[in-house]
Protein backbone atom coordinates (compact mmCIF):
# COMPACT_ATOMS: atom_id res chain seq x y z
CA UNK A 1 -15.44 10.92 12.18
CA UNK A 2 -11.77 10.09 10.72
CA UNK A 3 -9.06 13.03 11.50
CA UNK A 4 -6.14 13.61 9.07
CA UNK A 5 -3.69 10.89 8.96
CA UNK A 6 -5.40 7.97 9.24
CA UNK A 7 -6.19 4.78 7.42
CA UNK A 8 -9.47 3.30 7.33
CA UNK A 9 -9.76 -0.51 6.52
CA UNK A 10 -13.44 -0.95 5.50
CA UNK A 11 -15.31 -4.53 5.54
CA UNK A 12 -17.18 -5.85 1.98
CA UNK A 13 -20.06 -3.45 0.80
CA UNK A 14 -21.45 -1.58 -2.77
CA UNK A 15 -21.20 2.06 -1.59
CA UNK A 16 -19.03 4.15 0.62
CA UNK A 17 -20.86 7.88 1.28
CA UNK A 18 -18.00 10.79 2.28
CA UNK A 19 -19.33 14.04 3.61
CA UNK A 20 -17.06 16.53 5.12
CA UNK A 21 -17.59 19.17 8.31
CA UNK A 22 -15.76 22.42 6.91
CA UNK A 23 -14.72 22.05 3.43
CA UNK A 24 -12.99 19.95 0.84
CA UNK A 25 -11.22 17.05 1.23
CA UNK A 26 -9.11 14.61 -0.64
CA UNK A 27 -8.58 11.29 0.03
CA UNK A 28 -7.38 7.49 -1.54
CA UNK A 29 -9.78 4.84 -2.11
CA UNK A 30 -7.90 1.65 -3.03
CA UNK A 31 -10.26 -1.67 -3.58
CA UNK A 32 -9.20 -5.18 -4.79
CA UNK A 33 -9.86 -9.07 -4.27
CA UNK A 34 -8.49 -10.69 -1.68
CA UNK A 35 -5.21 -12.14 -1.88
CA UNK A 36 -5.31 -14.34 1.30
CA UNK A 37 -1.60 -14.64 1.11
CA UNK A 38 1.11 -13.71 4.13
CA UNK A 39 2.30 -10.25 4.60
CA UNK A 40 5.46 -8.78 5.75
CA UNK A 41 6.25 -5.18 5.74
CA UNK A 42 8.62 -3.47 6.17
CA UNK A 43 8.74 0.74 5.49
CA UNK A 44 7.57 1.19 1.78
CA UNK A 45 8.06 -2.44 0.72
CA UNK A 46 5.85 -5.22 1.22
CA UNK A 47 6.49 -8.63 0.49
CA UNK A 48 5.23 -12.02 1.65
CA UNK A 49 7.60 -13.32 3.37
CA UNK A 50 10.58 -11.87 6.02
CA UNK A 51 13.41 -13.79 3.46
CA UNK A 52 11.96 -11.68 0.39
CA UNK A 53 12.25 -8.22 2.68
CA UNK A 54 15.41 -8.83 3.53
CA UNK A 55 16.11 -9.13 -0.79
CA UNK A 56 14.38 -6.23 -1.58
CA UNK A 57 16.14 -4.38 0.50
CA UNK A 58 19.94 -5.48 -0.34
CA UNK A 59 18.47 -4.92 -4.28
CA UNK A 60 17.48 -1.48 -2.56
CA UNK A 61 20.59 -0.77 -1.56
CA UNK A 62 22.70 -2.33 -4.18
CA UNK A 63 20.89 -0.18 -7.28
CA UNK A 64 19.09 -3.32 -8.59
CA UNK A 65 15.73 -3.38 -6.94
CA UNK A 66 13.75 -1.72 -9.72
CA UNK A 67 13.68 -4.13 -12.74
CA UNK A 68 12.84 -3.75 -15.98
CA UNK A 69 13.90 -3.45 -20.08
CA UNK A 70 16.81 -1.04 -20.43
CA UNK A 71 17.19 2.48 -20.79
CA UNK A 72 18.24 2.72 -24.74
């Protein structure tokens, strides 16, 4: 039984089976190959090293992190 809240890390497998006790329920399934590279984390970002953190977050604060083609 998982309460509210919580994150579930799941091994490999073909099927995952969800069956509530009262009522509906909504939840995030997220699935993907293995990077088997570093992580670092820090709040909402996650890089791969401490170094890049420490860049995303002065490109946070600066009003540069978010890249992309111009606004026109």
């Amino acid at each position: 039984m998982i309460d509210d809240g919580h994150l579930v890390i799941f091994q490999d497998g073909e099927a995952l089976r969800v069956r509530t006790r009262d009522g509906p329920a909504r939840f995030l399934l997220v699935s993907g190959k293995p990077l088997h590279e570093p992580i670092a984390w820090w709040g909402p970002i996650v890089m791969n090293t401490r170094k890049e953190i420490e860049q995303a977050v002065e490109e946070f604060q600066s009003g540069t992190f978010i890249k992309g083609a111009s606004a026109t």
